[in-house]
N, C-alpha and C. Protein backbone atom coordinates (compact mmCIF):
# COMPACT_ATOMS: atom_id res chain seq x y z
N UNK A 1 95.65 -41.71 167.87
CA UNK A 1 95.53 -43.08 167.45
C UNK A 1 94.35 -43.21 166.48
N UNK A 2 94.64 -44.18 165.32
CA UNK A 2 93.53 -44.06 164.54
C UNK A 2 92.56 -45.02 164.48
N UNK A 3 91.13 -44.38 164.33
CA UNK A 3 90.43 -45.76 164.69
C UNK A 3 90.17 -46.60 163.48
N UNK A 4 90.20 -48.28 163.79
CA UNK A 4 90.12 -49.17 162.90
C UNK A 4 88.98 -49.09 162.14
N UNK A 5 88.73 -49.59 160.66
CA UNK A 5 87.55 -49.90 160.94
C UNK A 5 87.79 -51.73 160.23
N UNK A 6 86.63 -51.71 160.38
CA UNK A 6 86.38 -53.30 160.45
C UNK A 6 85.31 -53.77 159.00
N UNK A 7 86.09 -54.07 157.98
CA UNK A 7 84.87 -54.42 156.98
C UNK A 7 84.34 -55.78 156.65
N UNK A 8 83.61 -56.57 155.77
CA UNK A 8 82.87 -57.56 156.08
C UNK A 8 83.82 -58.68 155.81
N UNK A 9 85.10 -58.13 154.75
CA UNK A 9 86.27 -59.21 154.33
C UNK A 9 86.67 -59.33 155.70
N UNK A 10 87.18 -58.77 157.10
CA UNK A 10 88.26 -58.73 157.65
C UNK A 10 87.07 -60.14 158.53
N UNK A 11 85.97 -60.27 159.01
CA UNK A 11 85.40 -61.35 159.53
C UNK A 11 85.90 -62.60 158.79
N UNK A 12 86.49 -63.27 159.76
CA UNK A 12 86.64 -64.29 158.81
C UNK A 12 85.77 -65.58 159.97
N UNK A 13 85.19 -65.74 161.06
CA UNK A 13 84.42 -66.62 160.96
C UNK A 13 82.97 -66.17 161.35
N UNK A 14 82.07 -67.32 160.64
CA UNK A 14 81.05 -66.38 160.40
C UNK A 14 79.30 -67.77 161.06
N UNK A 15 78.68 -67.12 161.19
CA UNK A 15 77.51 -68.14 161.75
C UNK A 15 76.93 -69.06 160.66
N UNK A 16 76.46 -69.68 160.15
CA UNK A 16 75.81 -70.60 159.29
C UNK A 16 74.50 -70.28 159.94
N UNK A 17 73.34 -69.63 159.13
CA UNK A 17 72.37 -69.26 159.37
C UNK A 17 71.25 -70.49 158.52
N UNK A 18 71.85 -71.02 157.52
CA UNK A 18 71.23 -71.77 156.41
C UNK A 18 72.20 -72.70 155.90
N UNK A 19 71.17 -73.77 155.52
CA UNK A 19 71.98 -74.93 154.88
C UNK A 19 70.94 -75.35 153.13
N UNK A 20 71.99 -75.56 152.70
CA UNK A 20 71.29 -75.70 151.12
C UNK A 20 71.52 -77.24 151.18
N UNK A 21 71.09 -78.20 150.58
CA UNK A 21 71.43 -79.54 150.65
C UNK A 21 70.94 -79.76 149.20
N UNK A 22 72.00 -80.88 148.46
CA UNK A 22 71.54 -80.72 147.06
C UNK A 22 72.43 -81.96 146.48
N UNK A 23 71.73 -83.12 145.86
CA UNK A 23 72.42 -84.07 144.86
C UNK A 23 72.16 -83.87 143.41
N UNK A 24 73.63 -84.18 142.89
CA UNK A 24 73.50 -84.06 141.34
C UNK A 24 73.80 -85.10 140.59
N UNK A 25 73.10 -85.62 140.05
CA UNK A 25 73.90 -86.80 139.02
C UNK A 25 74.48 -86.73 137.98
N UNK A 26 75.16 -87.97 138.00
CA UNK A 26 76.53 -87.59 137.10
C UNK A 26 76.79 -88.24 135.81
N UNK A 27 75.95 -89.35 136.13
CA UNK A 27 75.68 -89.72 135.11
C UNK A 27 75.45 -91.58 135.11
N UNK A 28 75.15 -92.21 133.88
CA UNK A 28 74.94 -93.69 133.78
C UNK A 28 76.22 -94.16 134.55
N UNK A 29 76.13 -95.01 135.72
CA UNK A 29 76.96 -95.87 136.24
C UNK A 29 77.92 -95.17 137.32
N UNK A 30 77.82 -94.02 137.61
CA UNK A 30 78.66 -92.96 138.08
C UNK A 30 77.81 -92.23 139.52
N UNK A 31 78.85 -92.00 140.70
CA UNK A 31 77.83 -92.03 141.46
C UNK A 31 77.82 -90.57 141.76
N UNK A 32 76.62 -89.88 142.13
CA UNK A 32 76.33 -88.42 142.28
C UNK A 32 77.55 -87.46 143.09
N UNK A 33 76.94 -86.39 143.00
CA UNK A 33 77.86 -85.66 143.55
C UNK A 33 76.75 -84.84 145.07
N UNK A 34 76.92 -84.89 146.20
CA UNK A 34 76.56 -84.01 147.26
C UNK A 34 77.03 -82.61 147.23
N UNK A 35 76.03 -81.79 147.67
CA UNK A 35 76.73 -79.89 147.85
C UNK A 35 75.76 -79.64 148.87
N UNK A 36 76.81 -78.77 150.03
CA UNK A 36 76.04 -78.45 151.42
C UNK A 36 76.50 -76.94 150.96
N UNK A 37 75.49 -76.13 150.32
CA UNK A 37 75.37 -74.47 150.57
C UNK A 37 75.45 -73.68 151.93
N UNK A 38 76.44 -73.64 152.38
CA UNK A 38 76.24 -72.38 153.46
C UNK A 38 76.13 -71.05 153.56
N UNK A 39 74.97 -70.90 154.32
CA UNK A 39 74.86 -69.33 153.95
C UNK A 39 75.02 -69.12 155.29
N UNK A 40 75.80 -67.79 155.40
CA UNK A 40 76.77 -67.42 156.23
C UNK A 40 76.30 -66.11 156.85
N UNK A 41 75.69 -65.75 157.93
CA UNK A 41 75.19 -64.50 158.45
C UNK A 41 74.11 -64.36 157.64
N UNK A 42 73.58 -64.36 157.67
CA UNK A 42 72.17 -64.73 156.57
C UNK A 42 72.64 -64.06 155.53
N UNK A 43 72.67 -64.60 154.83
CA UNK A 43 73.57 -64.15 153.41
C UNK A 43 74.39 -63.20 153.20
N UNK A 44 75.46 -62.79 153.92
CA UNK A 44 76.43 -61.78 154.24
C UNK A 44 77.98 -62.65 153.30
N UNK A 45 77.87 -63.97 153.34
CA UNK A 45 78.85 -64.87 152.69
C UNK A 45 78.16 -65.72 152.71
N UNK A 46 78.43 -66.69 151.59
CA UNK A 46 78.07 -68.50 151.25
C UNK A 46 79.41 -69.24 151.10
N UNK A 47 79.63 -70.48 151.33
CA UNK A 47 80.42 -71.34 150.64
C UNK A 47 79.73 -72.63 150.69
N UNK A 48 80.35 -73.37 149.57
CA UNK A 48 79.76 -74.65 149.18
C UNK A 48 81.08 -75.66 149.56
N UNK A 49 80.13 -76.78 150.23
CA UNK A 49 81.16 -77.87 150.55
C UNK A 49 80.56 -78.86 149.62
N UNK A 50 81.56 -80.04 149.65
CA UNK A 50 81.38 -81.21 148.81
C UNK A 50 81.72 -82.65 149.13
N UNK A 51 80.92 -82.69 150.16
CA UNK A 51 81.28 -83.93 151.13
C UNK A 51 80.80 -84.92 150.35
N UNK A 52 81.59 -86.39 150.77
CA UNK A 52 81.34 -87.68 149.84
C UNK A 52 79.67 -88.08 151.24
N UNK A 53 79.44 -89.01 150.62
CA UNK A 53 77.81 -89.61 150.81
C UNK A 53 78.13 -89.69 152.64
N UNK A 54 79.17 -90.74 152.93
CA UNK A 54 79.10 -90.93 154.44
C UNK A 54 78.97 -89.65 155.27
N UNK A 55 79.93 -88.57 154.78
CA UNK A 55 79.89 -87.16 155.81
C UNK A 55 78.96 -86.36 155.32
N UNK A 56 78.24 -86.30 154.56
CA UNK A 56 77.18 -85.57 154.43
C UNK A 56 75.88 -85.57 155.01
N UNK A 57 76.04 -87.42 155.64
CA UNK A 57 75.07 -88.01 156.86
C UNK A 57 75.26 -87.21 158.10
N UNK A 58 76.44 -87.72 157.99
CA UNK A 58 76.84 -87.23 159.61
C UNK A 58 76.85 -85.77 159.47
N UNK A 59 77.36 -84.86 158.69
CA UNK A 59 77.06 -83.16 159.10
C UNK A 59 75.54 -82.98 158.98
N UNK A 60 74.63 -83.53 158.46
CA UNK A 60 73.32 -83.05 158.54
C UNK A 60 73.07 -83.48 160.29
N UNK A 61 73.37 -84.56 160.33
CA UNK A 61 73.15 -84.73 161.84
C UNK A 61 73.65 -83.99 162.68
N UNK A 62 74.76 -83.71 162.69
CA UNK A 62 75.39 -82.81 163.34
C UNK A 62 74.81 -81.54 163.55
N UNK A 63 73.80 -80.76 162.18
CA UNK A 63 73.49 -79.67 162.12
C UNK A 63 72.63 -79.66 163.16
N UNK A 64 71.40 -80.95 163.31
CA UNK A 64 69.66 -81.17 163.65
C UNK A 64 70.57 -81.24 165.35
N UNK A 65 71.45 -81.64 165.99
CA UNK A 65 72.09 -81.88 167.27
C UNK A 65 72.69 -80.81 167.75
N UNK A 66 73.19 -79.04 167.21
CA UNK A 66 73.48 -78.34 167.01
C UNK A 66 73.08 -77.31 167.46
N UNK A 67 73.18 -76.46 168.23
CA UNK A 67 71.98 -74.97 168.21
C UNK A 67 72.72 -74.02 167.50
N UNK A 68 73.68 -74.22 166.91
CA UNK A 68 74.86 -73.05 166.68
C UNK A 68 75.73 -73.81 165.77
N UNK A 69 76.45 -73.06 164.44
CA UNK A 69 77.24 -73.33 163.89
C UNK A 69 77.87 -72.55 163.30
N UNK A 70 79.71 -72.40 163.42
CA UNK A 70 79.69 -71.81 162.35
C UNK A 70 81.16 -71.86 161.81
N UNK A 71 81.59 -70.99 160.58
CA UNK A 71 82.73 -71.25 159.98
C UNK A 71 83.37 -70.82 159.70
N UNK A 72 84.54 -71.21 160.09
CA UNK A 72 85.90 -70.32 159.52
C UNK A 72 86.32 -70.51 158.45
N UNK A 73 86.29 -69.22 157.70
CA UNK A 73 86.46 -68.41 156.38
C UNK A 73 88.09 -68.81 156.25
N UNK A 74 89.10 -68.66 157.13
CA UNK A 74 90.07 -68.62 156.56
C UNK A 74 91.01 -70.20 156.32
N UNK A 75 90.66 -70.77 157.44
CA UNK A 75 91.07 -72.41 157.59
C UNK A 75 90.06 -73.04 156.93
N UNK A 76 89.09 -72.81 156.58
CA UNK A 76 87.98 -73.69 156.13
C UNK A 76 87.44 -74.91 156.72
N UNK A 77 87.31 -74.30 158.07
CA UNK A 77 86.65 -75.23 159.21
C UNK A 77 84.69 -75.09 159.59
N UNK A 78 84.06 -76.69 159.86
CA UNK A 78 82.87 -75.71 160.11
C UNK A 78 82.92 -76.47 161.58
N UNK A 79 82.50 -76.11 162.29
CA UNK A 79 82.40 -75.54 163.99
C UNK A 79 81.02 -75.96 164.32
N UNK A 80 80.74 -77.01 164.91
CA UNK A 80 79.34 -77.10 166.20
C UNK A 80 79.19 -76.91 167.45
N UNK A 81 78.61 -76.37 167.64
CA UNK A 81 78.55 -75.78 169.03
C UNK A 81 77.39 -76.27 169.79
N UNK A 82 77.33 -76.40 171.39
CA UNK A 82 76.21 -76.58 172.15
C UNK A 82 75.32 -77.70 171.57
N UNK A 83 76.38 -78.93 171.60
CA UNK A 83 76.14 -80.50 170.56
C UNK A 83 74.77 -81.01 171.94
N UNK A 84 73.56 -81.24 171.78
CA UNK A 84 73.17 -81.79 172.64
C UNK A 84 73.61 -83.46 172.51
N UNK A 85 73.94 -83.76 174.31
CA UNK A 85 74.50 -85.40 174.28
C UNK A 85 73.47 -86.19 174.16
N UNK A 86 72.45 -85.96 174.37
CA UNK A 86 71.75 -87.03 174.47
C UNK A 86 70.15 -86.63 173.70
């Protein structure tokens, strides 16, 4: 039987070690754009999300309420874990 091996593509969900947080403007009368950088196993993968103003509240909160996060690479889900309730 042969043994597998396992390379860094075949992970597909991965920890969020880092968060980039970043507004850009867009211009006269036009309203900015949000980007949440994830860096993924401490920089093993990144992806950038592009949440409108309301969810970009709430996932930062989510992050600070959080001990753990992380994301699936292939559905493009991000995952909180161990949410403290109170």
């Amino acid at each position: 039987m042969a043994k597998e091996t396992i390379t860094e593509r075949d992970i597909l969900v991965r920890e969020v070690t880092h968060v980039q947080a970043s507004w850009t403007e867009q211009g006269p009368d036009q309203s900015g754009i949000f980007t949440l950088q994830l860096i993924l196993d401490n920089g093993a993968e990144e992806y950038i999300l592009r949440p409108d103003s309301d969810d970009v509240d709430l996932m930062l909160k989510l992050f600070q309420r959080s001990s753990q996060a992380m994301f699936d690479m292939e559905r493009k889900v991000l995952m909180f874990g161990n949410l403290k309730v109170r």
